[in-house]
PDB file of N, CA and C in Angstrom:
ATOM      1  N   UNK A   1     108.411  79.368 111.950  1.00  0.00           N
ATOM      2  CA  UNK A   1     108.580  80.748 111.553  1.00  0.00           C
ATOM      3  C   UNK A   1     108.330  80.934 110.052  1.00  0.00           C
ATOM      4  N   UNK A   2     108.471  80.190 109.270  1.00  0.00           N
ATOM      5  CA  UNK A   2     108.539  80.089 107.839  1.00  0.00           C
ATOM      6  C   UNK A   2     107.072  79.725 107.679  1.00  0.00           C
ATOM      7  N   UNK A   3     106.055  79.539 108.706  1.00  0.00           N
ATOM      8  CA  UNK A   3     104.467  79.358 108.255  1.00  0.00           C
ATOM      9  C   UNK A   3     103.901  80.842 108.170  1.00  0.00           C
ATOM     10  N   UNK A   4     104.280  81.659 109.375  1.00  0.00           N
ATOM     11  CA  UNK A   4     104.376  82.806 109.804  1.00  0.00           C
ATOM     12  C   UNK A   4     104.543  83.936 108.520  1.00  0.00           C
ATOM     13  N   UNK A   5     105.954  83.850 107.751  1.00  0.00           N
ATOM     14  CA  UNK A   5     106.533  84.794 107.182  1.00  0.00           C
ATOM     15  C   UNK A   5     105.124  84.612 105.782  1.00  0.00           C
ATOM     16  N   UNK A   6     104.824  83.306 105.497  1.00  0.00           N
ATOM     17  CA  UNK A   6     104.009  83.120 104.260  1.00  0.00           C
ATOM     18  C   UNK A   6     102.869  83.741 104.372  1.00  0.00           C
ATOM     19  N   UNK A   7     102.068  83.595 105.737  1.00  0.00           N
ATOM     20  CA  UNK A   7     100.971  84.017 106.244  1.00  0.00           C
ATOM     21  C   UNK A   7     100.998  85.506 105.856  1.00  0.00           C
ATOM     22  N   UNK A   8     102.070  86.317 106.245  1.00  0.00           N
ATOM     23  CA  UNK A   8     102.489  87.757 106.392  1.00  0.00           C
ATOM     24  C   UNK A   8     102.324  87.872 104.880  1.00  0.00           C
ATOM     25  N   UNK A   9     102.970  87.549 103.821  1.00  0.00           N
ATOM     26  CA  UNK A   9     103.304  88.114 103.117  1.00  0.00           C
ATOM     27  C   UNK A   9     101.684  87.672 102.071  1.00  0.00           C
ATOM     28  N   UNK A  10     100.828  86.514 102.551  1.00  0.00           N
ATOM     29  CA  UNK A  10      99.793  86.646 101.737  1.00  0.00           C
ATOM     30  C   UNK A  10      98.548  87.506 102.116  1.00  0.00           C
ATOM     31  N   UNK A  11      98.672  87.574 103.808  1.00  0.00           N
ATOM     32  CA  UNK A  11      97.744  88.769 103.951  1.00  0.00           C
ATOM     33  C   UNK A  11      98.427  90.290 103.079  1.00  0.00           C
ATOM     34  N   UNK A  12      99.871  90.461 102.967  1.00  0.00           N
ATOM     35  CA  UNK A  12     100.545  91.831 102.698  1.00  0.00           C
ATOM     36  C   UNK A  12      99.765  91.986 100.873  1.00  0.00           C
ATOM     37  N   UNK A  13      99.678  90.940 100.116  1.00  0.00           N
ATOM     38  CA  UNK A  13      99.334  90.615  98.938  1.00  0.00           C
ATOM     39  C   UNK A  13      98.141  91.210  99.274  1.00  0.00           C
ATOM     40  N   UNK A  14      97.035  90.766  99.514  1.00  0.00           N
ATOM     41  CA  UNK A  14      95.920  90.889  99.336  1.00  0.00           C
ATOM     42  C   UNK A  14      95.753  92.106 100.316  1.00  0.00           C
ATOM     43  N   UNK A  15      96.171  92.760 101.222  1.00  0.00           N
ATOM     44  CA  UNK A  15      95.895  94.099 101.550  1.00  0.00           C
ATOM     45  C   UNK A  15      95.993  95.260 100.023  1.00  0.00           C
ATOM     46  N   UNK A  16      97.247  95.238  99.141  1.00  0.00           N
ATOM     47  CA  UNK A  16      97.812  95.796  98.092  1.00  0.00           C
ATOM     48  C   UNK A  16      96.889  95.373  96.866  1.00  0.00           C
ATOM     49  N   UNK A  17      96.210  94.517  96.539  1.00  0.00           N
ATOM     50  CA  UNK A  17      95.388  93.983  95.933  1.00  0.00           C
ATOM     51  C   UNK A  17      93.862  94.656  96.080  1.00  0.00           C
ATOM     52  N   UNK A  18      93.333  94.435  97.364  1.00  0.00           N
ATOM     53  CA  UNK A  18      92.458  95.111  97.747  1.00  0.00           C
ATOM     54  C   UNK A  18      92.215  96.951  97.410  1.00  0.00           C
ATOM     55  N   UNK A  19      93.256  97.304  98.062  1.00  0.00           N
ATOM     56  CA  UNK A  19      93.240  98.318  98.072  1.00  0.00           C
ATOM     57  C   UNK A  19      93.516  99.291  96.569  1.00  0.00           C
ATOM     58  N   UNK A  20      94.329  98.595  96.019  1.00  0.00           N
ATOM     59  CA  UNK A  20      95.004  98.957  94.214  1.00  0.00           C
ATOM     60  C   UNK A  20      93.039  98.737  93.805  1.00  0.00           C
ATOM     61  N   UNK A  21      92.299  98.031  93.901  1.00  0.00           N
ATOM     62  CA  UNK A  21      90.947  97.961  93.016  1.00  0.00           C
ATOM     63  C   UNK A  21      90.298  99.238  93.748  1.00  0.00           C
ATOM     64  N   UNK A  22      89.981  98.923  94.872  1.00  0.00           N
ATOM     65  CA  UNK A  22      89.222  99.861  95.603  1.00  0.00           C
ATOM     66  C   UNK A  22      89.499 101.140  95.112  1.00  0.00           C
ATOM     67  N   UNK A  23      90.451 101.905  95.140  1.00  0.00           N
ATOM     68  CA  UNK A  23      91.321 102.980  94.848  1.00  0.00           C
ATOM     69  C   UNK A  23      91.179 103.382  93.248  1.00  0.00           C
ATOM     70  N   UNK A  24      91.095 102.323  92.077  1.00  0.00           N
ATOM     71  CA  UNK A  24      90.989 102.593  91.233  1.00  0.00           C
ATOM     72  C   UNK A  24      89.196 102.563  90.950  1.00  0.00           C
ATOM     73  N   UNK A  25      88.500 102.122  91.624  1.00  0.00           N
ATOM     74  CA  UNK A  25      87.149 101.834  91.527  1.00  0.00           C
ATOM     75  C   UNK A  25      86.240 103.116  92.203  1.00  0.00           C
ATOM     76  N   UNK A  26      86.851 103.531  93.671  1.00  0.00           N
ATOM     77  CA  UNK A  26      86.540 104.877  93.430  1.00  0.00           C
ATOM     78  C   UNK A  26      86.879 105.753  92.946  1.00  0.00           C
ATOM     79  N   UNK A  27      88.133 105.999  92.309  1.00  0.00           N
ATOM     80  CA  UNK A  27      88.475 107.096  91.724  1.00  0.00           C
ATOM     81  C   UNK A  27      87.892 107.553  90.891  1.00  0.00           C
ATOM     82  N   UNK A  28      87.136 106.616  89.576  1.00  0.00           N
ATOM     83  CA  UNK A  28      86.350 107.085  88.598  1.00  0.00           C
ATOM     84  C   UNK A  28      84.859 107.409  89.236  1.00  0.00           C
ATOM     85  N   UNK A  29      84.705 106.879  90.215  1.00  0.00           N
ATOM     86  CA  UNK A  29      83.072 107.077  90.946  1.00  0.00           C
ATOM     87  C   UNK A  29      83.377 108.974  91.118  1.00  0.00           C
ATOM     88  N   UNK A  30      84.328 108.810  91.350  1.00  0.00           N
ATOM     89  CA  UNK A  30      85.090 110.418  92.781  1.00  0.00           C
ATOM     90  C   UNK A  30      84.825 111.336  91.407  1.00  0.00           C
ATOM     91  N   UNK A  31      85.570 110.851  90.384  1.00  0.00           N
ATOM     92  CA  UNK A  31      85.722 111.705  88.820  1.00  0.00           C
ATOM     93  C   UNK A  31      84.292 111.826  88.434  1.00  0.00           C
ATOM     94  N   UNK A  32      83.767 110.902  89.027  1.00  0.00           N
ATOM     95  CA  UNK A  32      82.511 111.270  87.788  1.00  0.00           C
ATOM     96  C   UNK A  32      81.357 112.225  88.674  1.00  0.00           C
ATOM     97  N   UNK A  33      80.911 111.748  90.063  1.00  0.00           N
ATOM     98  CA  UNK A  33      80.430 112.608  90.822  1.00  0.00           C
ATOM     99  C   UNK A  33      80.814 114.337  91.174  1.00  0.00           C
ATOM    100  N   UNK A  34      82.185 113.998  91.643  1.00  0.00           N
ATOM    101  CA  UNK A  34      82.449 115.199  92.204  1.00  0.00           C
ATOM    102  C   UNK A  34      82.997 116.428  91.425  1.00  0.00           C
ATOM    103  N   UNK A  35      84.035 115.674  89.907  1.00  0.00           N
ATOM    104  CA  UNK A  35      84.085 116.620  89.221  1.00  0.00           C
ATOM    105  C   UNK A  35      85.938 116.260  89.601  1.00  0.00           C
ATOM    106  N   UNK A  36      86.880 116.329  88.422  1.00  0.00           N
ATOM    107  CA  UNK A  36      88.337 116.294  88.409  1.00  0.00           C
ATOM    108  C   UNK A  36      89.109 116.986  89.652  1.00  0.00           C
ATOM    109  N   UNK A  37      88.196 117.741  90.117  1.00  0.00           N
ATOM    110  CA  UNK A  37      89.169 119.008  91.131  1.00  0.00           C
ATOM    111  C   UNK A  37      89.171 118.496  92.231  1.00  0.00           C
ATOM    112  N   UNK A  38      88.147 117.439  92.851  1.00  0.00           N
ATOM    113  CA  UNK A  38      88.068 116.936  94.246  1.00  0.00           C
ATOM    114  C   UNK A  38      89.152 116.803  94.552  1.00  0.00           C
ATOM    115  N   UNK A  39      90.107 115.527  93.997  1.00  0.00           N
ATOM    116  CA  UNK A  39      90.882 114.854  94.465  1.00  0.00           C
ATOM    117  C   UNK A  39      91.983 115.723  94.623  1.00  0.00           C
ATOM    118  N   UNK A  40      92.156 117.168  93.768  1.00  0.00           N
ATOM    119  CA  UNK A  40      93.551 117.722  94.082  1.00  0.00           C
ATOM    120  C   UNK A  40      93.504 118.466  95.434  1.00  0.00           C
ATOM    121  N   UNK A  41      92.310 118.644  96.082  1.00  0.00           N
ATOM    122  CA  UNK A  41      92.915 118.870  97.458  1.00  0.00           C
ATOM    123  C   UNK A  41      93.235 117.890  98.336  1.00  0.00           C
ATOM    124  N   UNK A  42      93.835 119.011  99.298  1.00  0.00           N
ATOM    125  CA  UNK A  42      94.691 117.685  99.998  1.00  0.00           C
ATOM    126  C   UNK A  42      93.922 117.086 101.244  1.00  0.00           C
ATOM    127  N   UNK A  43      92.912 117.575 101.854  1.00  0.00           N
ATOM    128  CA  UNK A  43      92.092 117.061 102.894  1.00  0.00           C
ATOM    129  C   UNK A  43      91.078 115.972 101.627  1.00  0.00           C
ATOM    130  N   UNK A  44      90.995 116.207 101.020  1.00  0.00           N
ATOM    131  CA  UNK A  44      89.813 115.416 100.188  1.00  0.00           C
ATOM    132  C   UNK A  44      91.305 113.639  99.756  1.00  0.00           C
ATOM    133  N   UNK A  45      92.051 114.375  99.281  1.00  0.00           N
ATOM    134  CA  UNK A  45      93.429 113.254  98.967  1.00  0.00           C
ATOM    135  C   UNK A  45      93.327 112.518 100.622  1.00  0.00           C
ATOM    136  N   UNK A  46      93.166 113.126 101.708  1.00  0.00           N
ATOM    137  CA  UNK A  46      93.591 112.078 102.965  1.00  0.00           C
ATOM    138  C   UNK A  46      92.444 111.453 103.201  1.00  0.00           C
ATOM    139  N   UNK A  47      91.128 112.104 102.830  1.00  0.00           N
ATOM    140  CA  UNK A  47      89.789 111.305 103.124  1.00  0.00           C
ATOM    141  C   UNK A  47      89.669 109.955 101.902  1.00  0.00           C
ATOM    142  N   UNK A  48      90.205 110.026 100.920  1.00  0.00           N
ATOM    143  CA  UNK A  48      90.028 108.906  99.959  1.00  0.00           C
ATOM    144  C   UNK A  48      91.235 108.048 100.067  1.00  0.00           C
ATOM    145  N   UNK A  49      92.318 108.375 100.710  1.00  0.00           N
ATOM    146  CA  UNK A  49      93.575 107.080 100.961  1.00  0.00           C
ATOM    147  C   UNK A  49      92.927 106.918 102.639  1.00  0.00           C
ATOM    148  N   UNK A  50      92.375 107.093 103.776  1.00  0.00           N
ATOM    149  CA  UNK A  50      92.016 107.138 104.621  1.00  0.00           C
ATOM    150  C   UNK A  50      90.227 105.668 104.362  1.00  0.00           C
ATOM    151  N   UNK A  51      89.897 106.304 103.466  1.00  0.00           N
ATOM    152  CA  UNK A  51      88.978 105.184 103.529  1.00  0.00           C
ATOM    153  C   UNK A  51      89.326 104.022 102.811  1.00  0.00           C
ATOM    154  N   UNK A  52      90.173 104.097 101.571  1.00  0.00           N
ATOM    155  CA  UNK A  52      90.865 103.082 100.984  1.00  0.00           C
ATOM    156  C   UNK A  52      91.839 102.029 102.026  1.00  0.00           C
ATOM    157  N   UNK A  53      92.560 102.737 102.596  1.00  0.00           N
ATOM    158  CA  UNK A  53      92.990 102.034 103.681  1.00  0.00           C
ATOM    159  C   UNK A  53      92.299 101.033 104.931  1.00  0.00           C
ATOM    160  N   UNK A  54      91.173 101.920 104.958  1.00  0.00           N
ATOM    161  CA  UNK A  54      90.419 101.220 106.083  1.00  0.00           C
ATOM    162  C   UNK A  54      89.237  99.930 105.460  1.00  0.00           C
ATOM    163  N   UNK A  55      89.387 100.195 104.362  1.00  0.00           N
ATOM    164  CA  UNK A  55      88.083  98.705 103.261  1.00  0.00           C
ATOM    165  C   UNK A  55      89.317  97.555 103.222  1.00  0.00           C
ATOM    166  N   UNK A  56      90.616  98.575 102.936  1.00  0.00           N
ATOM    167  CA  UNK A  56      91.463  97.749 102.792  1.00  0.00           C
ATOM    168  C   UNK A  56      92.002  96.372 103.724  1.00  0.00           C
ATOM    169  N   UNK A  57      91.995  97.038 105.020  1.00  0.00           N
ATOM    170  CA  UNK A  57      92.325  96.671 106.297  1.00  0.00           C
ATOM    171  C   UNK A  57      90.860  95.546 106.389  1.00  0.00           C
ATOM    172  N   UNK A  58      89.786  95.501 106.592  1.00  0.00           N
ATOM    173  CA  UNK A  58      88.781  95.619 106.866  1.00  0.00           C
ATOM    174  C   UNK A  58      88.532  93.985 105.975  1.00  0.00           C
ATOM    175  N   UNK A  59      88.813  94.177 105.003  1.00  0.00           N
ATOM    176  CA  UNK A  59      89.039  93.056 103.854  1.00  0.00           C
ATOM    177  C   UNK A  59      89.994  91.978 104.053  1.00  0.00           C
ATOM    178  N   UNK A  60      90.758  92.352 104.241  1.00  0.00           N
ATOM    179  CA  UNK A  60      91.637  91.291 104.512  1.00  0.00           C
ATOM    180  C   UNK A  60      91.721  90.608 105.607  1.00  0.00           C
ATOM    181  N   UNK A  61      91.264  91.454 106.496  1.00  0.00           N
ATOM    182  CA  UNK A  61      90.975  90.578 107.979  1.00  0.00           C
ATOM    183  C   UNK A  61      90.146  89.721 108.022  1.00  0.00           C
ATOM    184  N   UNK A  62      88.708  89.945 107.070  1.00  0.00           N
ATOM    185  CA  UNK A  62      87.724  89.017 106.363  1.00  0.00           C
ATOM    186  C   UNK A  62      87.992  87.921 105.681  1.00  0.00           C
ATOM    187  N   UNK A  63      89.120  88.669 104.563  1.00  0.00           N
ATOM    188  CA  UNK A  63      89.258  87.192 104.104  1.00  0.00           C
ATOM    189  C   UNK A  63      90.922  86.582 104.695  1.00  0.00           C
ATOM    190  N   UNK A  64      91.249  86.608 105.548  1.00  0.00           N
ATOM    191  CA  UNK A  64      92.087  86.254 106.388  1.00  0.00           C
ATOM    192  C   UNK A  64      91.441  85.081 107.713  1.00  0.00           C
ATOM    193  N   UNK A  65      90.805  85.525 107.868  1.00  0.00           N
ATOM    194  CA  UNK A  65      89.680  85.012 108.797  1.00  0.00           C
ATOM    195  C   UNK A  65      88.988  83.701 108.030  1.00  0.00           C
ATOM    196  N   UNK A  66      88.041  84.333 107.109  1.00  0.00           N
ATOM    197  CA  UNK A  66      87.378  83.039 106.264  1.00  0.00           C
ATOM    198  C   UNK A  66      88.731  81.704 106.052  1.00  0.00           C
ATOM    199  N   UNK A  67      89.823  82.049 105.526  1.00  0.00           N
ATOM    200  CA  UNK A  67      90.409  81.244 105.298  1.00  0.00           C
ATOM    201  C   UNK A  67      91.416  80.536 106.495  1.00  0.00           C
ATOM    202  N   UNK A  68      90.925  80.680 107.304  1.00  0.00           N
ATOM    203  CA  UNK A  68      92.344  80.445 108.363  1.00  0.00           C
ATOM    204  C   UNK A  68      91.412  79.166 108.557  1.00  0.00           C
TER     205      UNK A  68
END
């Protein structure tokens, strides 16, 4: 169980990792294309934590995988 909990908590790392760059990497793409106002709506706010989430997910299963 204690191989388990490590496993958990280094995929949990690198999901939060992933996603903290991604998130900050588009944001300035989002700022510079679309213009400061995109992000304050709120359908545009669920489409950019919505895809952040899913590179996020997406990533780690990759490198979860590579390394197992």
């Amino acid at each position: 169980m204690e191989k388990m909990s490590g496993v958990i908590a280094i995929a949990l790392v690198t999901f939060l990792v992933i996603n903290f760059l991604y998130s900050k990497v588009l944001r300035v793409y989002v700022k510079k294309e679309f213009g400061k106002k995109w992000l304050t709506i709120w359908g545009n706010k669920v489409y950019f934590w919505q895809s952040s989430i899913f590179v996020s997910s997406a990533g780690t299963f990759l490198i979860m995988y590579f390394f197992k």
